[in-house]
PDB file of N, CA and C in Angstrom:
ATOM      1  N   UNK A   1     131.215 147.078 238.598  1.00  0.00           N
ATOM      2  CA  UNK A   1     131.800 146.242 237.577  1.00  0.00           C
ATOM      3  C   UNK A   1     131.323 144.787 237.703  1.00  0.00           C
ATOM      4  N   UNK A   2     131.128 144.070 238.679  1.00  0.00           N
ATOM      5  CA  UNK A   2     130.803 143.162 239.219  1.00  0.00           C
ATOM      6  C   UNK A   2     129.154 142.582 238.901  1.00  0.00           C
ATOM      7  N   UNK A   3     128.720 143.529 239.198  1.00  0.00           N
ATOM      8  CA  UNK A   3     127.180 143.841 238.568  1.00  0.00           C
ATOM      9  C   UNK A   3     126.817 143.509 237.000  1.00  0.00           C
ATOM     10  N   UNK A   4     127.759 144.168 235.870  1.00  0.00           N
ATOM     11  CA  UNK A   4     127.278 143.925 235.107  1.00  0.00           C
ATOM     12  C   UNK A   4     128.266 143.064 234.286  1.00  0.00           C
ATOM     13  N   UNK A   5     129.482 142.184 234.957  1.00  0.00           N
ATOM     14  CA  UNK A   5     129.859 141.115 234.232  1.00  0.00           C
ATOM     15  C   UNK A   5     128.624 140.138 234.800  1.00  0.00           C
ATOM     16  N   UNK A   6     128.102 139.945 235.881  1.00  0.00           N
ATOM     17  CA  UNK A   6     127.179 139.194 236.323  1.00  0.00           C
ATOM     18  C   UNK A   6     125.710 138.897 235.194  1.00  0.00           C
ATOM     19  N   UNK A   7     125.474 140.206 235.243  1.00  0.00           N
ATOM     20  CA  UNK A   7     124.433 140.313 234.258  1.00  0.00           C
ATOM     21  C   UNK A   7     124.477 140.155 232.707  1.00  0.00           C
ATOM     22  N   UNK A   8     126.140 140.152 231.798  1.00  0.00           N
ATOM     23  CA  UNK A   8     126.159 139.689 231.115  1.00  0.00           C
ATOM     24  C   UNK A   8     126.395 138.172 230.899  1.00  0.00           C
ATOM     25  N   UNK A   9     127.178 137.463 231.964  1.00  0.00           N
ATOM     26  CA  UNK A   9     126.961 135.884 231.901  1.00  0.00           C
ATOM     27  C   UNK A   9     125.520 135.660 232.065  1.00  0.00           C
ATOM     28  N   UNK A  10     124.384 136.056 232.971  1.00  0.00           N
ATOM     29  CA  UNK A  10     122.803 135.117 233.077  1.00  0.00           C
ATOM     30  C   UNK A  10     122.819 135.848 232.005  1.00  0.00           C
ATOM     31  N   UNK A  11     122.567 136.717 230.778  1.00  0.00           N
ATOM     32  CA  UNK A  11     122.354 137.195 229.791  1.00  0.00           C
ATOM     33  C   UNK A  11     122.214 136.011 228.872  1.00  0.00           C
ATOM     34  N   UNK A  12     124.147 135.592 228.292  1.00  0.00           N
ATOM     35  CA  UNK A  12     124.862 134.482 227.729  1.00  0.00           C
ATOM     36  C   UNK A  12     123.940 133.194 227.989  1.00  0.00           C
ATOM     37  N   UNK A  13     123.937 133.160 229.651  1.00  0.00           N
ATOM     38  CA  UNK A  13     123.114 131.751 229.578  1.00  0.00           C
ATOM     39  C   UNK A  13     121.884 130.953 229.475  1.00  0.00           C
ATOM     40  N   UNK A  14     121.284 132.152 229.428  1.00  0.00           N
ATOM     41  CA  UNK A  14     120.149 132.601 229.362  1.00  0.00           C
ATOM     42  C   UNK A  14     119.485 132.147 227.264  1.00  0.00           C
ATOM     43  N   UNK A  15     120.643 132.816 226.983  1.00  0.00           N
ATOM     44  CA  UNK A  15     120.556 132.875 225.421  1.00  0.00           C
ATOM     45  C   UNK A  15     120.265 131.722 225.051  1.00  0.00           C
ATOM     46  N   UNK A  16     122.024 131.293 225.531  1.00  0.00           N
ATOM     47  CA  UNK A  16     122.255 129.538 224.798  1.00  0.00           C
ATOM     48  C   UNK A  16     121.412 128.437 225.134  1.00  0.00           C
ATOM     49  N   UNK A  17     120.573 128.911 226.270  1.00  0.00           N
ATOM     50  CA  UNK A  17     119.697 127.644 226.711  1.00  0.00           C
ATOM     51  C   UNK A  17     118.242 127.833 226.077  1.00  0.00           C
ATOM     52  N   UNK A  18     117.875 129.436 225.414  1.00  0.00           N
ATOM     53  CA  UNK A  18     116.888 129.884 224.460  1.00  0.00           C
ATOM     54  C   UNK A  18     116.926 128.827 222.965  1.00  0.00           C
ATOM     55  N   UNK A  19     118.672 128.656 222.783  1.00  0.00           N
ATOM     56  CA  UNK A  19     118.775 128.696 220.853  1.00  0.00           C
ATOM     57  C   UNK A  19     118.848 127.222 221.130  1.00  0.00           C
ATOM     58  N   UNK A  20     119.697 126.575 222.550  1.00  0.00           N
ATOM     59  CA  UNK A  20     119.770 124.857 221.804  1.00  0.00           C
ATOM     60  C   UNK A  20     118.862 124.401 222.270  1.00  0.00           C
ATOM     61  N   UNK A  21     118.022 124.752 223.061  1.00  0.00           N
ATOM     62  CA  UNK A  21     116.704 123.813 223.314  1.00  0.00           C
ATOM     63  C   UNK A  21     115.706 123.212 221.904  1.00  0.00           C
ATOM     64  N   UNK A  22     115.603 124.606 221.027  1.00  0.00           N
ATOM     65  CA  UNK A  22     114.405 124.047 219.378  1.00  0.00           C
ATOM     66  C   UNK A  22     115.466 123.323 219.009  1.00  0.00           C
ATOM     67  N   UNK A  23     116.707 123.422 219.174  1.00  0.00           N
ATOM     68  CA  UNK A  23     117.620 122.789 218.225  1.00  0.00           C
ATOM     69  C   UNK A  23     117.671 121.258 218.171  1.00  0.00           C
ATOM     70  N   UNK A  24     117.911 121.530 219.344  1.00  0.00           N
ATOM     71  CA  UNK A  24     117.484 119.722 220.243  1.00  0.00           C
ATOM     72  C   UNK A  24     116.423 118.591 219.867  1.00  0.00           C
ATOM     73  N   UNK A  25     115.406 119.874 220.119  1.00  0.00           N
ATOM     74  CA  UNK A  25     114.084 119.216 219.464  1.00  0.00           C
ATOM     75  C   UNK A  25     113.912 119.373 218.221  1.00  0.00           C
ATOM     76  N   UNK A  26     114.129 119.551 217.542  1.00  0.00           N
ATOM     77  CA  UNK A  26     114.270 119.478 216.078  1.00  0.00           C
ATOM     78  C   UNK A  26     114.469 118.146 215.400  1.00  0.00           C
ATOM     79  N   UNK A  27     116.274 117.593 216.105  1.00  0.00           N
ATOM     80  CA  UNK A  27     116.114 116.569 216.075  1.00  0.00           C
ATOM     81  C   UNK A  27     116.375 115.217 217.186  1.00  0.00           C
ATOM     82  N   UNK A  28     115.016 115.352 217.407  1.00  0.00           N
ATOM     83  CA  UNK A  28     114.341 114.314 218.438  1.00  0.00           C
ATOM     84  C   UNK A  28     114.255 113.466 217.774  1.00  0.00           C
ATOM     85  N   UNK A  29     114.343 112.299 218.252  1.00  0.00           N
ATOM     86  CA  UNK A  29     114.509 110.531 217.888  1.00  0.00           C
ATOM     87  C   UNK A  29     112.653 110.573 217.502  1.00  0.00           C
ATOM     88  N   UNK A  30     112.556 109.306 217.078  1.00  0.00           N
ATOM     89  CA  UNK A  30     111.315 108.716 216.643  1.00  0.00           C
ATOM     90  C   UNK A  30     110.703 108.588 217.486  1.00  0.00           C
ATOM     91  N   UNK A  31     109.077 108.562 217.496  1.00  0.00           N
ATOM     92  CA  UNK A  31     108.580 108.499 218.747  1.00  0.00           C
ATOM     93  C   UNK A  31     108.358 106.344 218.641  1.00  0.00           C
ATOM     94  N   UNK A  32     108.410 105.824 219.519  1.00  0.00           N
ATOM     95  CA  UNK A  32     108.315 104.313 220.342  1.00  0.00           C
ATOM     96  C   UNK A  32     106.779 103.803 219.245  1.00  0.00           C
ATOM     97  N   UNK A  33     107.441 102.884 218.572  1.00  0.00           N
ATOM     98  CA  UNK A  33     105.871 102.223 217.990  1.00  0.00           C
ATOM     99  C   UNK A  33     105.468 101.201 218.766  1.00  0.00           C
ATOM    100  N   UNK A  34     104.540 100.928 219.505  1.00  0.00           N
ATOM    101  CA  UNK A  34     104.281  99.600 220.795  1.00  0.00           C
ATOM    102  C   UNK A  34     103.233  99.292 219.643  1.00  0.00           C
ATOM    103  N   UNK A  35     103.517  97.494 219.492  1.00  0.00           N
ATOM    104  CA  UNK A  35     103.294  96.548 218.309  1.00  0.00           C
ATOM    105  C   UNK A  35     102.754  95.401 219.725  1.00  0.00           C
ATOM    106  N   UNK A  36     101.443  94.891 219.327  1.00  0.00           N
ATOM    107  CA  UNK A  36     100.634  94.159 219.709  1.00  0.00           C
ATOM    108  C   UNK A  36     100.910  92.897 219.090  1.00  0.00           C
ATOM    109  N   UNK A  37     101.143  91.366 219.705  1.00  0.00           N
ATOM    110  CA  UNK A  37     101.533  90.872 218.902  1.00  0.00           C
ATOM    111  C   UNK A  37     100.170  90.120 218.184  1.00  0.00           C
ATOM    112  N   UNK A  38     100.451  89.436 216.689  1.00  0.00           N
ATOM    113  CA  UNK A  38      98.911  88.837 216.195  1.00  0.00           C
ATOM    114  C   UNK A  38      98.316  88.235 217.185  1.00  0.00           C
ATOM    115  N   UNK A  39      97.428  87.067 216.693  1.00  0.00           N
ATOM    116  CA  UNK A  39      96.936  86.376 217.994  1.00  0.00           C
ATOM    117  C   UNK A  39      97.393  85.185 217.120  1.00  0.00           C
ATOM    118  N   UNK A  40      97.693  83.955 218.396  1.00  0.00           N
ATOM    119  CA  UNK A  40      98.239  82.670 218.521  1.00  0.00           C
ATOM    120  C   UNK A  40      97.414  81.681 218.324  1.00  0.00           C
ATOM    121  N   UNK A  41      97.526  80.407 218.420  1.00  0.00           N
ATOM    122  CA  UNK A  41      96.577  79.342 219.208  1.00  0.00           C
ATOM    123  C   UNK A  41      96.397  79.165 220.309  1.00  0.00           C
ATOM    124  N   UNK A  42      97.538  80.224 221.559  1.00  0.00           N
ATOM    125  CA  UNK A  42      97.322  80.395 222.430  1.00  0.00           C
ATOM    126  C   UNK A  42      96.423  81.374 223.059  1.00  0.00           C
ATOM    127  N   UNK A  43      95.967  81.648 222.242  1.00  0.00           N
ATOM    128  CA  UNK A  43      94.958  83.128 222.905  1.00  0.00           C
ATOM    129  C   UNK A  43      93.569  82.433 223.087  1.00  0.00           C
ATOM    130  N   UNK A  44      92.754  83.110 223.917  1.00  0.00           N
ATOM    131  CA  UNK A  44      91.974  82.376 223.464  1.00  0.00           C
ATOM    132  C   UNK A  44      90.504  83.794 222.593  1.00  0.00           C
ATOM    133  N   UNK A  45      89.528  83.218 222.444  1.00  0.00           N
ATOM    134  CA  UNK A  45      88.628  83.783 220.998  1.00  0.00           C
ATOM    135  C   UNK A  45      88.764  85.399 221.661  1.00  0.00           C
ATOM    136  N   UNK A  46      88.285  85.519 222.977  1.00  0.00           N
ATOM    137  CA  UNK A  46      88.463  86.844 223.034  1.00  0.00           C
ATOM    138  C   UNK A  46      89.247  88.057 223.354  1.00  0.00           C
ATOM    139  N   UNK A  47      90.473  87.761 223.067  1.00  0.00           N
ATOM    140  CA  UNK A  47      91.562  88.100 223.234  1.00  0.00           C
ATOM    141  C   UNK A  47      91.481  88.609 221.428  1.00  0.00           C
ATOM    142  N   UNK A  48      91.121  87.592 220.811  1.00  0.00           N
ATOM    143  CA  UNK A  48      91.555  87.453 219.296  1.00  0.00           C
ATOM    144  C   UNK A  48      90.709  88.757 218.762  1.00  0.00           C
ATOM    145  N   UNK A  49      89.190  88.990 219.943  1.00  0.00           N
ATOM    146  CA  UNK A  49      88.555  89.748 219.076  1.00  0.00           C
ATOM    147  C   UNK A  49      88.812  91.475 219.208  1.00  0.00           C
ATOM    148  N   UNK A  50      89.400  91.174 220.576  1.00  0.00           N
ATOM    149  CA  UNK A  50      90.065  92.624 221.087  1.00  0.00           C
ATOM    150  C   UNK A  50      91.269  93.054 219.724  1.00  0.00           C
ATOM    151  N   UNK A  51      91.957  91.788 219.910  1.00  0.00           N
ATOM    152  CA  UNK A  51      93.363  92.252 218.911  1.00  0.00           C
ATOM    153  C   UNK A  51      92.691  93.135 217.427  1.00  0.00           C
ATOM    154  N   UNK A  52      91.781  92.151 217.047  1.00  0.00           N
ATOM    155  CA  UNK A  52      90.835  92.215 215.939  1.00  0.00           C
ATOM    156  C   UNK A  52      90.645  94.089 215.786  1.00  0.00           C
ATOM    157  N   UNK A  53      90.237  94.328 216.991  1.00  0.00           N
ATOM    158  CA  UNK A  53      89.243  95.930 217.066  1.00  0.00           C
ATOM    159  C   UNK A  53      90.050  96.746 217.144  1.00  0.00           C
ATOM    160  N   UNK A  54      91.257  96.318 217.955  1.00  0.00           N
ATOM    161  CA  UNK A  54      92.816  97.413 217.931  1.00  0.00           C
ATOM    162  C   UNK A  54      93.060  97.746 216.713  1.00  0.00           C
ATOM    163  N   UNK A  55      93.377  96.663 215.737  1.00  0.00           N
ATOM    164  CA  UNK A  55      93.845  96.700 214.243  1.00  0.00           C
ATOM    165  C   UNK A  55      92.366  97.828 213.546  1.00  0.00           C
ATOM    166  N   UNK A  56      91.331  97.534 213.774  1.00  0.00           N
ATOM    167  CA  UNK A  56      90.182  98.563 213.137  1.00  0.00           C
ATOM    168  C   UNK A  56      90.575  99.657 213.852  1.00  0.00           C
ATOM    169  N   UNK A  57      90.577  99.918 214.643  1.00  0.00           N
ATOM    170  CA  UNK A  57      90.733 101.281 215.442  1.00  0.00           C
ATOM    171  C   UNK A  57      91.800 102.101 214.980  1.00  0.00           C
ATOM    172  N   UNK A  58      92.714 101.479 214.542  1.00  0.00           N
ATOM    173  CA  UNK A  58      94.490 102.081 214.128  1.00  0.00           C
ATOM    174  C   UNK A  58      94.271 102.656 212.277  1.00  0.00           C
ATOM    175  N   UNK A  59      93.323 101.333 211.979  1.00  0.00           N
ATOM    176  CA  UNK A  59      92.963 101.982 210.464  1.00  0.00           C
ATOM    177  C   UNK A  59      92.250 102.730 209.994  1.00  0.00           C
ATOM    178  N   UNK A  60      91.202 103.263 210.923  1.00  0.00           N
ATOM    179  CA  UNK A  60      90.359 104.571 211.004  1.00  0.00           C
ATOM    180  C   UNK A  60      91.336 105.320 210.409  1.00  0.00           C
ATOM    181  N   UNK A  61      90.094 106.394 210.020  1.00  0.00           N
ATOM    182  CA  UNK A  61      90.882 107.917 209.688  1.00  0.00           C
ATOM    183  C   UNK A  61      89.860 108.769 210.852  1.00  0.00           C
ATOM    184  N   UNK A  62      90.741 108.865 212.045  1.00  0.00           N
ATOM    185  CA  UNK A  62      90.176 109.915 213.024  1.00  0.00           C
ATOM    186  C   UNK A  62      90.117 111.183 212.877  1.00  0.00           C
ATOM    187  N   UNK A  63      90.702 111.601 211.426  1.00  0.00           N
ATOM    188  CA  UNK A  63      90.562 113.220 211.568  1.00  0.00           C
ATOM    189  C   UNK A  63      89.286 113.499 211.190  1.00  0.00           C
ATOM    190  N   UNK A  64      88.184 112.952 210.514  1.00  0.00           N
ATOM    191  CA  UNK A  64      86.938 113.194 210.308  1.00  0.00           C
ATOM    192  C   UNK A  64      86.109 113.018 211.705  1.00  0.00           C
ATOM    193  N   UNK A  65      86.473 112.373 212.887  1.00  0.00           N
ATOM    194  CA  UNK A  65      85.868 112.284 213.804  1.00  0.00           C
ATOM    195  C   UNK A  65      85.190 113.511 215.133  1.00  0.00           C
ATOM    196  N   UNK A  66      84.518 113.567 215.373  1.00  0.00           N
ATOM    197  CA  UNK A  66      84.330 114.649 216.529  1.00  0.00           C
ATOM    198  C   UNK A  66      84.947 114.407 217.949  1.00  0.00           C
ATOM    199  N   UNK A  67      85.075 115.559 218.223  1.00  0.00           N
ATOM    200  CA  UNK A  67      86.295 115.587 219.655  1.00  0.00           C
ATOM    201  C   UNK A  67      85.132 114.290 220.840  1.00  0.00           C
ATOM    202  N   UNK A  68      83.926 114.231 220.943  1.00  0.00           N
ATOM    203  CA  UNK A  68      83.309 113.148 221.521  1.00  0.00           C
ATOM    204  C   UNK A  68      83.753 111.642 221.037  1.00  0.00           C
ATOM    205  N   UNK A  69      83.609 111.745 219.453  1.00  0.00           N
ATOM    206  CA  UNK A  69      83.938 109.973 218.968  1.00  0.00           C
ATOM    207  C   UNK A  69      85.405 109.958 219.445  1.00  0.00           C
ATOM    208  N   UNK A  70      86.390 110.835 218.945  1.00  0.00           N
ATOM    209  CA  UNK A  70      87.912 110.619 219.961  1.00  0.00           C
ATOM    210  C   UNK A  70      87.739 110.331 221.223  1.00  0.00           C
ATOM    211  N   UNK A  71      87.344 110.522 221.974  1.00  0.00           N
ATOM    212  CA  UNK A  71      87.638 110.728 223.295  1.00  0.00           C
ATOM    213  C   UNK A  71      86.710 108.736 223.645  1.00  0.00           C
ATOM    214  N   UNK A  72      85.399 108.654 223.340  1.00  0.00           N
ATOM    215  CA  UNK A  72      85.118 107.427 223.264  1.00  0.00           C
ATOM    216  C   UNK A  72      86.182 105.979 222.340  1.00  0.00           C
ATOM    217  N   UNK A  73      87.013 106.649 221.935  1.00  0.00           N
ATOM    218  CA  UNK A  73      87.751 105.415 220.901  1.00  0.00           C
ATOM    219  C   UNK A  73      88.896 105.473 221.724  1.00  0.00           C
ATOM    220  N   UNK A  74      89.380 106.190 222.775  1.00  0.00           N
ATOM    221  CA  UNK A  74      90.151 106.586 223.885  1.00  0.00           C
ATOM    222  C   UNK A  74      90.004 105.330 224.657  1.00  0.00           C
ATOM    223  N   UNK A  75      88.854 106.209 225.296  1.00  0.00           N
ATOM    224  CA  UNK A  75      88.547 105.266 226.417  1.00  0.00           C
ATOM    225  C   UNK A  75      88.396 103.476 225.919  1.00  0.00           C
ATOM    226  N   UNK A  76      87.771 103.120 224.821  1.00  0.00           N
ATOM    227  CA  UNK A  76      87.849 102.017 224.588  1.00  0.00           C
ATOM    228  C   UNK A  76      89.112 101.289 223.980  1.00  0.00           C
ATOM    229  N   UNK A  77      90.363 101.982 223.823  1.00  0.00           N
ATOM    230  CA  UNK A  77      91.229 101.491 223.772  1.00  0.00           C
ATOM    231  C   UNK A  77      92.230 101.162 224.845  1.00  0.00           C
ATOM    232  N   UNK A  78      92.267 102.395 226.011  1.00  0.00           N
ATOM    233  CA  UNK A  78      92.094 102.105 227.251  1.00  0.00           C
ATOM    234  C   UNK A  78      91.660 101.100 228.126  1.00  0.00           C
ATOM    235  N   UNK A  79      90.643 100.517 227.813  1.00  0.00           N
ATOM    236  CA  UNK A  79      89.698  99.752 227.985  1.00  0.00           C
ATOM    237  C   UNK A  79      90.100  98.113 227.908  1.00  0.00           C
ATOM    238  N   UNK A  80      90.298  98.027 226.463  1.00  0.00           N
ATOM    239  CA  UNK A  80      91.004  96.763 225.244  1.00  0.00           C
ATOM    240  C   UNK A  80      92.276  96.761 226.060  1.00  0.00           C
ATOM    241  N   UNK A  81      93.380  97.588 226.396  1.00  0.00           N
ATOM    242  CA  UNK A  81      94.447  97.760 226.636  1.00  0.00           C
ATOM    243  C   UNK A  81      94.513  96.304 227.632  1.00  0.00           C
ATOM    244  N   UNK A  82      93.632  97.149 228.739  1.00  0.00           N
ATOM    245  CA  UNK A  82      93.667  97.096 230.372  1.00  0.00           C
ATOM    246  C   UNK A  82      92.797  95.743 230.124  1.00  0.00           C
ATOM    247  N   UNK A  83      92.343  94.618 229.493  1.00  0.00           N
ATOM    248  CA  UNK A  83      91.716  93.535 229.570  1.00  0.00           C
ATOM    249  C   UNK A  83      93.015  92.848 228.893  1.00  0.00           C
ATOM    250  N   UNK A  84      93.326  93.113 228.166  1.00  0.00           N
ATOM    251  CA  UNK A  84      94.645  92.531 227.023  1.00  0.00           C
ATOM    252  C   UNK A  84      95.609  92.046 228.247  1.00  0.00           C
ATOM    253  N   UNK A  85      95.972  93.277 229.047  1.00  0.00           N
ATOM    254  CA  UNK A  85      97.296  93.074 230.247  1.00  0.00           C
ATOM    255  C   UNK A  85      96.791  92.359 231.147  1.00  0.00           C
ATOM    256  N   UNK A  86      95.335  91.946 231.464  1.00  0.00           N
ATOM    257  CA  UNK A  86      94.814  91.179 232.854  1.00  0.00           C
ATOM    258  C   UNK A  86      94.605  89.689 232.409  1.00  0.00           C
ATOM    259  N   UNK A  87      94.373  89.516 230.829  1.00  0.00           N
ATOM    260  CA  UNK A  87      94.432  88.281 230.400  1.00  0.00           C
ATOM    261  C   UNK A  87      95.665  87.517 230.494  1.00  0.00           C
ATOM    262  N   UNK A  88      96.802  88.154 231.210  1.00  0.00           N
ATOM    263  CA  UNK A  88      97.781  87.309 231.152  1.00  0.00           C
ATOM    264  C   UNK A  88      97.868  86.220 232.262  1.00  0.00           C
ATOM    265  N   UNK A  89      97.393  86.723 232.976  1.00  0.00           N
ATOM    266  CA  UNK A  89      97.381  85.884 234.249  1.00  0.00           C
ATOM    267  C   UNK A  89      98.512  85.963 235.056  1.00  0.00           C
ATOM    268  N   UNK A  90      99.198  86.939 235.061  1.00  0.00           N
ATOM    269  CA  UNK A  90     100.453  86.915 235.941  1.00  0.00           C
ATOM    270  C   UNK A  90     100.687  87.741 236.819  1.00  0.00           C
ATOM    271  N   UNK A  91     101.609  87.582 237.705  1.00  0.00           N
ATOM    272  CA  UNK A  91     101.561  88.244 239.003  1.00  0.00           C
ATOM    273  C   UNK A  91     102.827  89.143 239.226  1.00  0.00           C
ATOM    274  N   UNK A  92     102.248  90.277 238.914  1.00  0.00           N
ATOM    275  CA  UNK A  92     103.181  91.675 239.558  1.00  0.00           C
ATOM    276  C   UNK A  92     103.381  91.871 240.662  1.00  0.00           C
ATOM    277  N   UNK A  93     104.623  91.952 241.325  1.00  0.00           N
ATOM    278  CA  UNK A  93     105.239  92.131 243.041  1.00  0.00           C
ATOM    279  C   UNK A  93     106.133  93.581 242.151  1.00  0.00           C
ATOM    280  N   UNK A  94     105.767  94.592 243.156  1.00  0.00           N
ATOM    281  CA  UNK A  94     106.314  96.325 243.284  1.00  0.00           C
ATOM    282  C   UNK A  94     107.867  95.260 243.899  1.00  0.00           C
ATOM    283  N   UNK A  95     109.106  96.553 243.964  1.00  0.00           N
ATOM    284  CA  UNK A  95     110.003  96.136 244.299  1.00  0.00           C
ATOM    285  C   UNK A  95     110.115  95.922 245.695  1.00  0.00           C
ATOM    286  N   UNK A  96     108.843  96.994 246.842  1.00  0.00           N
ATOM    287  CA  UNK A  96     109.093  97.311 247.702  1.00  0.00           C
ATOM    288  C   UNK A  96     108.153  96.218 248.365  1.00  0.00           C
ATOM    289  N   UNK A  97     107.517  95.531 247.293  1.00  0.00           N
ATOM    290  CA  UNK A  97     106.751  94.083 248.399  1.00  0.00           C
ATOM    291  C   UNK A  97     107.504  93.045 248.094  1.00  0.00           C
ATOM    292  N   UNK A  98     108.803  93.342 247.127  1.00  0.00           N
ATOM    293  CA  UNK A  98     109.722  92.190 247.492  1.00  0.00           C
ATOM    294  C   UNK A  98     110.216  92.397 248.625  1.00  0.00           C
ATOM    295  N   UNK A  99     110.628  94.093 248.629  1.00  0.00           N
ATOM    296  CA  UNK A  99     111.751  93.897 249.737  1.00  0.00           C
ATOM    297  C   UNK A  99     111.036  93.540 251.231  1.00  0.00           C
ATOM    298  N   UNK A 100     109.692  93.512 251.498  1.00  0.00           N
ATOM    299  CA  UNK A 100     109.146  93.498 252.866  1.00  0.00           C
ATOM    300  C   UNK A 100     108.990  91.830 252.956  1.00  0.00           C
ATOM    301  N   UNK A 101     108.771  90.657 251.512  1.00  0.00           N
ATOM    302  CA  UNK A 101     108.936  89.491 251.481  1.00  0.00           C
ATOM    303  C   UNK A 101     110.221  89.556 252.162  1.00  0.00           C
ATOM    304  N   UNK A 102     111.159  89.303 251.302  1.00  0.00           N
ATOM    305  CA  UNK A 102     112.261  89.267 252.218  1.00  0.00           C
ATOM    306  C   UNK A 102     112.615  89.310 253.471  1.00  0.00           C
ATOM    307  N   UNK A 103     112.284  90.305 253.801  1.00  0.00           N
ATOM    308  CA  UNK A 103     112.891  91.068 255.363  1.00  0.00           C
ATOM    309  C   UNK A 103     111.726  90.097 255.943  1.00  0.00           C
ATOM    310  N   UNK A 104     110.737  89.901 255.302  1.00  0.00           N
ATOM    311  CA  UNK A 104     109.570  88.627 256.473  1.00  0.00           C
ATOM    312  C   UNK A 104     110.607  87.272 256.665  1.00  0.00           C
ATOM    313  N   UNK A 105     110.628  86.924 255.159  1.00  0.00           N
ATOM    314  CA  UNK A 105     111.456  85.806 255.537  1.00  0.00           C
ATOM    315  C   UNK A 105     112.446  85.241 256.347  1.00  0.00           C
ATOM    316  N   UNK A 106     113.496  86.618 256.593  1.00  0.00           N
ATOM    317  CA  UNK A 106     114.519  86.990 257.567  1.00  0.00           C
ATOM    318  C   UNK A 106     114.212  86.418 258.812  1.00  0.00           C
ATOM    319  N   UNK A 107     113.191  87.490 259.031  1.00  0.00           N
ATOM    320  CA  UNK A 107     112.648  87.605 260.082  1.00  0.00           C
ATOM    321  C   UNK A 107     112.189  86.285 261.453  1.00  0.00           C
ATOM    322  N   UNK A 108     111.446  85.270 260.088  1.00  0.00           N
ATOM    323  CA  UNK A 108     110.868  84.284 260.259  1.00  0.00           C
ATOM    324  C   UNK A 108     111.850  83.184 260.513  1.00  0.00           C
ATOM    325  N   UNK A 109     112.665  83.345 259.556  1.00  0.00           N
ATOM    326  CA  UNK A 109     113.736  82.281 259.439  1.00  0.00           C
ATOM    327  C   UNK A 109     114.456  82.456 260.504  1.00  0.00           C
TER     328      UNK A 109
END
């Protein structure tokens, strides 16, 4: 008896975690639009011309493209990305080289 109330609950749960999962996803939120901002008087020209090539790149119509030109408009956005974030000039500390600052300071002090 034991056996097959067992086997009808993983049955049950089994089910309900089958039917609300599409359900769920069905309705899933919007996917995140990440918005570049224009360029300033603070930028300087080549920053402006990156921003420039992002905006061409977004107005393409890539479905005429071959799985090679995708994969190159990839990488060069990749590319644009990762010069865009180094032009800032600022300095990233992980949490865990704060915490070893610290504990130096401690230390020292």
């Amino acid at each position: 008896m034991k056996k097959i109330t067992l086997s009808v609950l993983t049955a049950l749960v089994l089910t309900t975690t089958v039917v609300v999962n599409p359900i769920q996803a069905a309705h899933a939120t919007k996917m995140e639009v990440v918005t570049i901002p224009k360029p300033t008087s603070t930028w300087s020209d080549e920053e402006g011309i990156l921003l420039n090539r992002l905006e061409v790149i977004k107005a393409m119509d890539k479905s005429k493209l071959s799985i090679a030109e995708k994969r190159d408009l990839k990488k060069e956005l990749r590319t644009i990305k990762k010069n865009l974030k180094v032009g800032n000039g600022g300095i990233y500390l992980s949490v865990g080289a704060i915490i070893i600052i610290i504990l130096l300071l401690i230390l020292i002090l």
